[in-house]
PDB file of N, CA and C in Angstrom:
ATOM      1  N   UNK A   1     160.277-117.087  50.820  1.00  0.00           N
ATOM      2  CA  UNK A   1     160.251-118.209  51.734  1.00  0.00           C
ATOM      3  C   UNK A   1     158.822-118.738  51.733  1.00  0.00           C
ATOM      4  N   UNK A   2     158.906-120.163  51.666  1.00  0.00           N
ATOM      5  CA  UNK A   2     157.370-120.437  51.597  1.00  0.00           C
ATOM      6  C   UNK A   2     157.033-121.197  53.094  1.00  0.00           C
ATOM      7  N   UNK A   3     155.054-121.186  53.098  1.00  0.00           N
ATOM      8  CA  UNK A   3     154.926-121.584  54.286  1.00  0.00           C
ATOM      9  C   UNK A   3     155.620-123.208  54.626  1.00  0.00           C
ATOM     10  N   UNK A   4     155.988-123.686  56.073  1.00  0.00           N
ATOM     11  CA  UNK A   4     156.856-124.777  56.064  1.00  0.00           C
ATOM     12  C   UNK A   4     158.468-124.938  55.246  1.00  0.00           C
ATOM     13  N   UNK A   5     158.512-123.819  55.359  1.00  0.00           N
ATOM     14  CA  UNK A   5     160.397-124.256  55.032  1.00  0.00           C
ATOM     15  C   UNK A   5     161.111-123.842  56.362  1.00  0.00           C
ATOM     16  N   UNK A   6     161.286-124.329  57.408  1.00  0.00           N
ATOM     17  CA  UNK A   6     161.406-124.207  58.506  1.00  0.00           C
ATOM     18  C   UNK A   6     163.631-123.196  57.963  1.00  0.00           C
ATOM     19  N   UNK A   7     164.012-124.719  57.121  1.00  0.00           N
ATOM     20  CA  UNK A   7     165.462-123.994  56.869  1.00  0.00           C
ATOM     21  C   UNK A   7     165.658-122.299  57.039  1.00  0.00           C
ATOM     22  N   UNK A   8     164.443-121.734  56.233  1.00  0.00           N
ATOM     23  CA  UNK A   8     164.668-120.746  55.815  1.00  0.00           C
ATOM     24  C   UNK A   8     164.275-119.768  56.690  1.00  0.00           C
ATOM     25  N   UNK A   9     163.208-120.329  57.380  1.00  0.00           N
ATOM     26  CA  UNK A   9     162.472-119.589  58.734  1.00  0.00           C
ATOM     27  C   UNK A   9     163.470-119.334  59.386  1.00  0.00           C
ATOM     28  N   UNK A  10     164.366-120.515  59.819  1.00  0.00           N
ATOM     29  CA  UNK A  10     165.505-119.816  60.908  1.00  0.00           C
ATOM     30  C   UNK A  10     166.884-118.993  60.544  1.00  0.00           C
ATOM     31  N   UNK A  11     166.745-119.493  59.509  1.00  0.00           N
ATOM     32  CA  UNK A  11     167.958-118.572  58.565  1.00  0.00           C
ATOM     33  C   UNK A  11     167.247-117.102  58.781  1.00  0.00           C
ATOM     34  N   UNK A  12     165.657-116.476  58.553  1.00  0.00           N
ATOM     35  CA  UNK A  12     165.771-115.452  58.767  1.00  0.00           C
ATOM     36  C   UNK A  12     166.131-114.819  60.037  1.00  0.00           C
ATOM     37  N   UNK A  13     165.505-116.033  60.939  1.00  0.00           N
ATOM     38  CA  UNK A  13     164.714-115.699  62.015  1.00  0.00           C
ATOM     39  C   UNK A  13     166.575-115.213  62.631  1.00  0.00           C
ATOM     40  N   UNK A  14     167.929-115.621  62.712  1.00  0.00           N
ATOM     41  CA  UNK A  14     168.911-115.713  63.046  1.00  0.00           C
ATOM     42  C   UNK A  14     170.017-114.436  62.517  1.00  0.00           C
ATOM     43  N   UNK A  15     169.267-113.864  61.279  1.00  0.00           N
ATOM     44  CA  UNK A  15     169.505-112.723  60.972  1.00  0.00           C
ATOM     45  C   UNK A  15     169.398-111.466  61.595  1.00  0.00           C
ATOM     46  N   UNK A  16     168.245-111.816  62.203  1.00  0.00           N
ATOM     47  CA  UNK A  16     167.167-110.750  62.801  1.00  0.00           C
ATOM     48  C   UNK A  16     168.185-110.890  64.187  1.00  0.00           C
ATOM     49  N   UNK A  17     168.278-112.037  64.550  1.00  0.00           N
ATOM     50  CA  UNK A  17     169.088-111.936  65.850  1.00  0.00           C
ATOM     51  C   UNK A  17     170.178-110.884  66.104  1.00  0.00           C
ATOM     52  N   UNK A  18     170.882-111.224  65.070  1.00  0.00           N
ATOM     53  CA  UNK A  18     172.082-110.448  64.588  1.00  0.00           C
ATOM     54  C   UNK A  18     172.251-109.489  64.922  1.00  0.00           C
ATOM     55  N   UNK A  19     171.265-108.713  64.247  1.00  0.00           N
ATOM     56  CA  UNK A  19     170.645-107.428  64.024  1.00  0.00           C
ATOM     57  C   UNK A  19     170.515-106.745  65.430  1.00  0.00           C
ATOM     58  N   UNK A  20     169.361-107.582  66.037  1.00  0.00           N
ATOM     59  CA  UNK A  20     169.619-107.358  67.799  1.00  0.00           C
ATOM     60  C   UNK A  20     170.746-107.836  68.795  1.00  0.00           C
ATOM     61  N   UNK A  21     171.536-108.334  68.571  1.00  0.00           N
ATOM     62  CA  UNK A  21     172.598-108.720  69.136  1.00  0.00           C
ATOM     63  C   UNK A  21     173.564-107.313  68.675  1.00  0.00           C
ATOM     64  N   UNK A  22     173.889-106.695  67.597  1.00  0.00           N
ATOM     65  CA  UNK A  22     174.545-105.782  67.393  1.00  0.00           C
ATOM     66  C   UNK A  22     174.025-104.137  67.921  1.00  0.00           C
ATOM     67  N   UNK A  23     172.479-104.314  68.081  1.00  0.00           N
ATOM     68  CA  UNK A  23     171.739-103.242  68.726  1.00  0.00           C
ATOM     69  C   UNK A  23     172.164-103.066  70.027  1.00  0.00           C
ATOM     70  N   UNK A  24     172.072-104.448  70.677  1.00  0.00           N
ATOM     71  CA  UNK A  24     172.073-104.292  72.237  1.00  0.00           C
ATOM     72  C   UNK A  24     173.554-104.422  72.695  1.00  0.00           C
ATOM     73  N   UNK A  25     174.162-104.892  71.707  1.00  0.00           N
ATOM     74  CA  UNK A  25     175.803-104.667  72.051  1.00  0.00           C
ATOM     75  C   UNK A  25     176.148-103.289  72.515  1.00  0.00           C
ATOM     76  N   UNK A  26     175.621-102.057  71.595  1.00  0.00           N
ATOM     77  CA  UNK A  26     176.282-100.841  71.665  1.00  0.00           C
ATOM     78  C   UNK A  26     175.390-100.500  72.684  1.00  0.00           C
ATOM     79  N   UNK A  27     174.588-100.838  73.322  1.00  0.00           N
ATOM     80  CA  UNK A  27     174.177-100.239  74.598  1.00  0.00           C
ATOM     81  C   UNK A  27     173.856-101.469  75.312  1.00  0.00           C
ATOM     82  N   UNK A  28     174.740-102.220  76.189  1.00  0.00           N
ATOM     83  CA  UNK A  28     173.907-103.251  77.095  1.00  0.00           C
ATOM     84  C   UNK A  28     173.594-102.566  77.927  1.00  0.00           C
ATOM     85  N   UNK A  29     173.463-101.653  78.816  1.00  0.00           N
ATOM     86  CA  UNK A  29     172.941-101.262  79.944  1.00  0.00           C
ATOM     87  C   UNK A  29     171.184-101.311  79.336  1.00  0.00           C
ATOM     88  N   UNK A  30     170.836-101.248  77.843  1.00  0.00           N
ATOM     89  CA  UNK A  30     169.171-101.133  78.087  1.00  0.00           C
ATOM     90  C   UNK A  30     168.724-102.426  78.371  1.00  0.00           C
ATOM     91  N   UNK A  31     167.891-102.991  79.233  1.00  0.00           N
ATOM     92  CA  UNK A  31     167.625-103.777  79.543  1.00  0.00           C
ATOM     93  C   UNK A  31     166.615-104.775  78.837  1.00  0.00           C
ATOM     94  N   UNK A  32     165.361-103.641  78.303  1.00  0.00           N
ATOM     95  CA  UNK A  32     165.108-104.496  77.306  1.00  0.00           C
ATOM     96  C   UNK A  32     165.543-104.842  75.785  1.00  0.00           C
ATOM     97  N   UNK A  33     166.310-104.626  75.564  1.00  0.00           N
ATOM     98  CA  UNK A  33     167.152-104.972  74.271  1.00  0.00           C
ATOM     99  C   UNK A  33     167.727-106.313  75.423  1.00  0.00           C
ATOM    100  N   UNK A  34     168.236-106.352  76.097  1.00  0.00           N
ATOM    101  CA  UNK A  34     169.147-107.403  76.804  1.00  0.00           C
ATOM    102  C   UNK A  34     167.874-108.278  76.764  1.00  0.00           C
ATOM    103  N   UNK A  35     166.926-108.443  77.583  1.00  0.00           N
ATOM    104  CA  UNK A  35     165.603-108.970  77.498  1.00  0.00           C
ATOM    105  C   UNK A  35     165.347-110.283  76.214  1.00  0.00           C
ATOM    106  N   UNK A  36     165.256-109.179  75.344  1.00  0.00           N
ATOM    107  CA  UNK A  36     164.467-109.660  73.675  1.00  0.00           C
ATOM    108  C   UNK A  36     165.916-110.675  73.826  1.00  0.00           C
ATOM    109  N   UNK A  37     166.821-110.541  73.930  1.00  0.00           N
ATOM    110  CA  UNK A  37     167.883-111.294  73.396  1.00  0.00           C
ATOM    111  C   UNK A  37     168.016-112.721  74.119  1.00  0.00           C
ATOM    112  N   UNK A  38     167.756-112.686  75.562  1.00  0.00           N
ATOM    113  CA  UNK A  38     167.600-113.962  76.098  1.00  0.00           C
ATOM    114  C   UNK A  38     165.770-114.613  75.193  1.00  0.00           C
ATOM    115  N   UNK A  39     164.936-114.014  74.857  1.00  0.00           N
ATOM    116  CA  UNK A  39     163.619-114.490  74.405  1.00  0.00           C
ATOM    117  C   UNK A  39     164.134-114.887  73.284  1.00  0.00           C
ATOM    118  N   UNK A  40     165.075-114.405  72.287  1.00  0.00           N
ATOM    119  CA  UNK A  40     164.802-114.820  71.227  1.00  0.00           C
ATOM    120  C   UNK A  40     166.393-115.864  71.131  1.00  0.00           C
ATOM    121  N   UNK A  41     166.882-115.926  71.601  1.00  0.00           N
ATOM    122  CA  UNK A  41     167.785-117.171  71.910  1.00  0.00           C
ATOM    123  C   UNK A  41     167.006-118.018  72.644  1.00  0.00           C
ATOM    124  N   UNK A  42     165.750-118.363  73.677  1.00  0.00           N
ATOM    125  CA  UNK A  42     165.194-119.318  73.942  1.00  0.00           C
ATOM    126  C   UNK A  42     164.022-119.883  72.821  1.00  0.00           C
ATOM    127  N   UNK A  43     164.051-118.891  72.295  1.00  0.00           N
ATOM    128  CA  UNK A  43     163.250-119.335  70.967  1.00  0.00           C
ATOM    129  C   UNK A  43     163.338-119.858  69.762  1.00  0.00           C
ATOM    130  N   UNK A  44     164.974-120.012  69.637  1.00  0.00           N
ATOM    131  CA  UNK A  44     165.760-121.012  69.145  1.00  0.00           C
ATOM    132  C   UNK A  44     166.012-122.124  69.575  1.00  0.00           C
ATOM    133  N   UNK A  45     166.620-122.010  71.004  1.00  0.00           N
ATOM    134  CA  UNK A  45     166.628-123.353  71.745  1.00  0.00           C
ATOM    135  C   UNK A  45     165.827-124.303  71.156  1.00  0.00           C
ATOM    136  N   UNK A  46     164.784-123.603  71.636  1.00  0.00           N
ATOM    137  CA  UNK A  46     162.964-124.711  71.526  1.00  0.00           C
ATOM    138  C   UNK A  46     162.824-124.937  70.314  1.00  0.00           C
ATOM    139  N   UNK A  47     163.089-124.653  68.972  1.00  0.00           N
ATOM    140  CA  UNK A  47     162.653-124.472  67.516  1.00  0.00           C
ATOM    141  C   UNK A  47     164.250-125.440  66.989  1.00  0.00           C
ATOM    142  N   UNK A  48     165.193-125.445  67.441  1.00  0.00           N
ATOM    143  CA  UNK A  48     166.082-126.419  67.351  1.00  0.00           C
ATOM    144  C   UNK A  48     166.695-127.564  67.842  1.00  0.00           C
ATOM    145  N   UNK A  49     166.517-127.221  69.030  1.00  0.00           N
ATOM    146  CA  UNK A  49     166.768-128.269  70.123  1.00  0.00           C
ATOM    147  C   UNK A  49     168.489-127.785  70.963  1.00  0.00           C
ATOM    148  N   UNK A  50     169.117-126.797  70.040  1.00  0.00           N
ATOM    149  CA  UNK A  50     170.431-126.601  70.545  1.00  0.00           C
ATOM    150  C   UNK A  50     170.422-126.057  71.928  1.00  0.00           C
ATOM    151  N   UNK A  51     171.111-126.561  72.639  1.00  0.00           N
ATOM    152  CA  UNK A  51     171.137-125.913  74.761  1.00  0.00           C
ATOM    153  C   UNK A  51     171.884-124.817  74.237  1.00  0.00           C
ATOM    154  N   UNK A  52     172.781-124.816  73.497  1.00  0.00           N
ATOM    155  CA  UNK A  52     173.978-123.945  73.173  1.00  0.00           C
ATOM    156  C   UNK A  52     173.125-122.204  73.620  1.00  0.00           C
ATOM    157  N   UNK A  53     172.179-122.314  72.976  1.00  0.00           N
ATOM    158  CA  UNK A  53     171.708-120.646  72.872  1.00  0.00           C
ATOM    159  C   UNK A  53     170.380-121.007  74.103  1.00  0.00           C
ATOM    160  N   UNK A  54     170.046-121.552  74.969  1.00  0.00           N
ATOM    161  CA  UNK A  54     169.796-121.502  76.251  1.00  0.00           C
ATOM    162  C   UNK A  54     170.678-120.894  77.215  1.00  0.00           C
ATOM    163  N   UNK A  55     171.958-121.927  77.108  1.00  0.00           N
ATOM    164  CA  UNK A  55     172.964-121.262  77.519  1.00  0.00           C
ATOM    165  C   UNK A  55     173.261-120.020  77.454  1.00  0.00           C
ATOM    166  N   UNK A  56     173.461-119.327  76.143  1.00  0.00           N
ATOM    167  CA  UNK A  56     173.746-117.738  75.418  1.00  0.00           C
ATOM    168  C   UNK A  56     172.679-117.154  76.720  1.00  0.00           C
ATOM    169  N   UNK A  57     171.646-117.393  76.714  1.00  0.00           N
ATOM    170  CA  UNK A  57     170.711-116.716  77.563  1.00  0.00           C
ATOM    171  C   UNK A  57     170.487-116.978  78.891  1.00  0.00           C
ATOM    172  N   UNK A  58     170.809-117.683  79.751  1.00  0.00           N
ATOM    173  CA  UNK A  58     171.807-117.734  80.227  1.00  0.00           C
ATOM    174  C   UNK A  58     172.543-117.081  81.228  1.00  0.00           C
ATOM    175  N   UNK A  59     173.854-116.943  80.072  1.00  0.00           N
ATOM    176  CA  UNK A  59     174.647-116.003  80.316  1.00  0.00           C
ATOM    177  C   UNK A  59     174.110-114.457  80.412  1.00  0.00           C
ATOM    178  N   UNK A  60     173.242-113.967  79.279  1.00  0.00           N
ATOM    179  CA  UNK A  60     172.911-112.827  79.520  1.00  0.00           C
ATOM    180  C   UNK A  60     171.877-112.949  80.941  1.00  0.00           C
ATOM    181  N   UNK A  61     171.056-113.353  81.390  1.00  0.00           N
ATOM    182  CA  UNK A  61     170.328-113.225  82.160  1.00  0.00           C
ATOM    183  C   UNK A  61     171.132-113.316  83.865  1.00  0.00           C
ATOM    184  N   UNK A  62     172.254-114.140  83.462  1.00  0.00           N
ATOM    185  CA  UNK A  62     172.931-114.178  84.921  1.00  0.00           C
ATOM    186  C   UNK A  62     174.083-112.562  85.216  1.00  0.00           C
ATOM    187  N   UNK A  63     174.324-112.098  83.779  1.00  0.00           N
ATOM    188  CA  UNK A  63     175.027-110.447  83.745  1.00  0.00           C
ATOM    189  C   UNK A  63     174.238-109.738  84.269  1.00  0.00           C
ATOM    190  N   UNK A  64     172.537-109.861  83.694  1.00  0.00           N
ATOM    191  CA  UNK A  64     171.796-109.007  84.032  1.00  0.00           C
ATOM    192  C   UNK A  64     171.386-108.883  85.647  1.00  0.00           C
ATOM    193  N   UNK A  65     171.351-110.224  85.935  1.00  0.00           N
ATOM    194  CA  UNK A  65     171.156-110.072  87.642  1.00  0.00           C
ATOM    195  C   UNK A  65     172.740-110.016  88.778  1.00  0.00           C
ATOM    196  N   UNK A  66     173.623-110.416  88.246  1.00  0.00           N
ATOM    197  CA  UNK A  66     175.046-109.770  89.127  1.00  0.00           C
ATOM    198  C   UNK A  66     175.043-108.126  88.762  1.00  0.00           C
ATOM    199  N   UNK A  67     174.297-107.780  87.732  1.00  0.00           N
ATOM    200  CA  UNK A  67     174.338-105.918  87.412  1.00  0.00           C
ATOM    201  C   UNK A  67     173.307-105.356  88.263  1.00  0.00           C
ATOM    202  N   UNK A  68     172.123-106.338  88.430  1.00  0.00           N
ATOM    203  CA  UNK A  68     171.149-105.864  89.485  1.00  0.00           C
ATOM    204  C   UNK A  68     170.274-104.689  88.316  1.00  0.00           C
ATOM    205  N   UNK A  69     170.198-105.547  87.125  1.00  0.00           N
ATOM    206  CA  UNK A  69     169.072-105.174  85.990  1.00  0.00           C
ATOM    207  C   UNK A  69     168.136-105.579  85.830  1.00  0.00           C
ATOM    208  N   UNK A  70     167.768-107.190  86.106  1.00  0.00           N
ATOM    209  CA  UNK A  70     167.223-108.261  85.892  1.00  0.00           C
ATOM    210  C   UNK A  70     165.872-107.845  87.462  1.00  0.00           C
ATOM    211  N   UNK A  71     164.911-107.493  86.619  1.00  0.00           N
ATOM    212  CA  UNK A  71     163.698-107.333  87.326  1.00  0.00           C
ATOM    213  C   UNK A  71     163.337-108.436  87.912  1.00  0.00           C
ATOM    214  N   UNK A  72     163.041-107.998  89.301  1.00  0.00           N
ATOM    215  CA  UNK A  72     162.195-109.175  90.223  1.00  0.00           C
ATOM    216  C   UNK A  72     161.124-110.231  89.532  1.00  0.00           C
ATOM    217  N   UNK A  73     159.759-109.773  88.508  1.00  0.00           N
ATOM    218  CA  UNK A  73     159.242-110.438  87.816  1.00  0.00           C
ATOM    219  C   UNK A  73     159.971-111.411  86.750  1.00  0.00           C
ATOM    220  N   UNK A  74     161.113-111.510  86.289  1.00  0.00           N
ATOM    221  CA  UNK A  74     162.039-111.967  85.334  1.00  0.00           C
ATOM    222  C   UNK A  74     163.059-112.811  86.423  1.00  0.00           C
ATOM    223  N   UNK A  75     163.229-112.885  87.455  1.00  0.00           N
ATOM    224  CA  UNK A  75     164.098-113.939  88.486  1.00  0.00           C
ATOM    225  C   UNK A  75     164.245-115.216  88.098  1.00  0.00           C
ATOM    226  N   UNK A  76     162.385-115.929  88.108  1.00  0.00           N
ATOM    227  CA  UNK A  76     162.612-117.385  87.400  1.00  0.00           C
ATOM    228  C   UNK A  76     163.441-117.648  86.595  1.00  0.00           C
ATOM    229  N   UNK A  77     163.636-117.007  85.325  1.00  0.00           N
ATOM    230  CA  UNK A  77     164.409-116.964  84.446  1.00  0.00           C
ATOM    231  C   UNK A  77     165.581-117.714  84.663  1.00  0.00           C
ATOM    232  N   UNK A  78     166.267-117.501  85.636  1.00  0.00           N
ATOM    233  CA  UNK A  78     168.079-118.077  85.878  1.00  0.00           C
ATOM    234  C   UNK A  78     167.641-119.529  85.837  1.00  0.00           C
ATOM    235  N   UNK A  79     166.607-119.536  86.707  1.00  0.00           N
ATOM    236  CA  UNK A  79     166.603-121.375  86.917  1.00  0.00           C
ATOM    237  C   UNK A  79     165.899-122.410  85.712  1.00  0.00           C
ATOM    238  N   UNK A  80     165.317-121.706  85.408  1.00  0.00           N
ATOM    239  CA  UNK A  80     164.360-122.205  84.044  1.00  0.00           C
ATOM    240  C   UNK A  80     165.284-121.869  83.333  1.00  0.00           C
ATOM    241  N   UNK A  81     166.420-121.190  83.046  1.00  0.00           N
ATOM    242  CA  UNK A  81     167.644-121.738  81.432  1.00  0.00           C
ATOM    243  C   UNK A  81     168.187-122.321  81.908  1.00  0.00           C
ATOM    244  N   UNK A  82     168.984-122.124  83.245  1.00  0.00           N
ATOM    245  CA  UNK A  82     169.703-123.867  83.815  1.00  0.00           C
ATOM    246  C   UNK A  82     169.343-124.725  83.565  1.00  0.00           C
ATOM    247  N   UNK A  83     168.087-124.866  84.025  1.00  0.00           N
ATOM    248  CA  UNK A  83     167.085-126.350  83.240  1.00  0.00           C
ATOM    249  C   UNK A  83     167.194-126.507  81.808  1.00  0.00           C
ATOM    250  N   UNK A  84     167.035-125.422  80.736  1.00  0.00           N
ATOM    251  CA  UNK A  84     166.781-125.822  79.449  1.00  0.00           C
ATOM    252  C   UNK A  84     168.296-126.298  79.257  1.00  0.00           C
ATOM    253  N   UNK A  85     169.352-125.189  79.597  1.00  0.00           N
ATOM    254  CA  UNK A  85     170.650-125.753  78.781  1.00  0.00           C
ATOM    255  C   UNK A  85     171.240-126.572  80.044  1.00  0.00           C
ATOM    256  N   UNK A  86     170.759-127.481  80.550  1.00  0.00           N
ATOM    257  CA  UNK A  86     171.365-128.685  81.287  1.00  0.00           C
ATOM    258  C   UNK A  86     171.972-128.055  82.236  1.00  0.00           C
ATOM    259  N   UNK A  87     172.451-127.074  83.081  1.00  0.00           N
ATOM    260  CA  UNK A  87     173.701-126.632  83.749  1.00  0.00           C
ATOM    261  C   UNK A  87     173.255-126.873  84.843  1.00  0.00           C
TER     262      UNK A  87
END
C-alpha cells in the first residue's frame, strides 16, 4: 500500500475491524475490547463520512451503559454519536 491510497488504507484499516469485532464478540462483557470498537467505528465515520458506523457505535455504547459498563468518564459519548449519526 502506498503513502495516499486512502482505498487501500481503509480496506486495511476495516479488516483490522473485523478482527476486533470477532475478538470482542466472544467476550462482550470486556469492556475495553467493546471500547476500541465504538473508537474505531468513529474513526471511520470521520475518514468516510458514513453515520452508518457512528450509529454501530452507538449502539454499542448505549448496550454498554443499559449494562452499567460504560464508565462515568466515557458518558459524553451517547450524546456526541447521536450528534455524529444524526439520531
Amino acid at each position: 500500500m502506498s503513502q495516499g491510497d486512502l482505498p487501500a488504507a481503509l480496506g486495511a484499516y476495516r479488516k483490522g475491524l473485523a478482527i476486533r469485532e470477532t475478538v470482542a464478540g466472544r467476550d462482550p462483557g470486556n469492556t475495553d475490547w467493546q471500547r476500541d470498537l465504538i473508537v474505531s467505528d468513529v474513526k471511520l465515520s470521520e475518514v468516510t463520512g458514513d453515520k452508518a458506523y457512528a450509529a454501530k457505535a452507538l449502539d454499542i455504547a448505549q448496550t454498554m451503559q443499559k449494562r452499567g459498563t460504560l464508565v462515568p468518564s466515557d458518558a459524553w459519548m451517547v450524546d456526541d454519536l447521536k450528534r455524529r449519526s444524526g439520531q
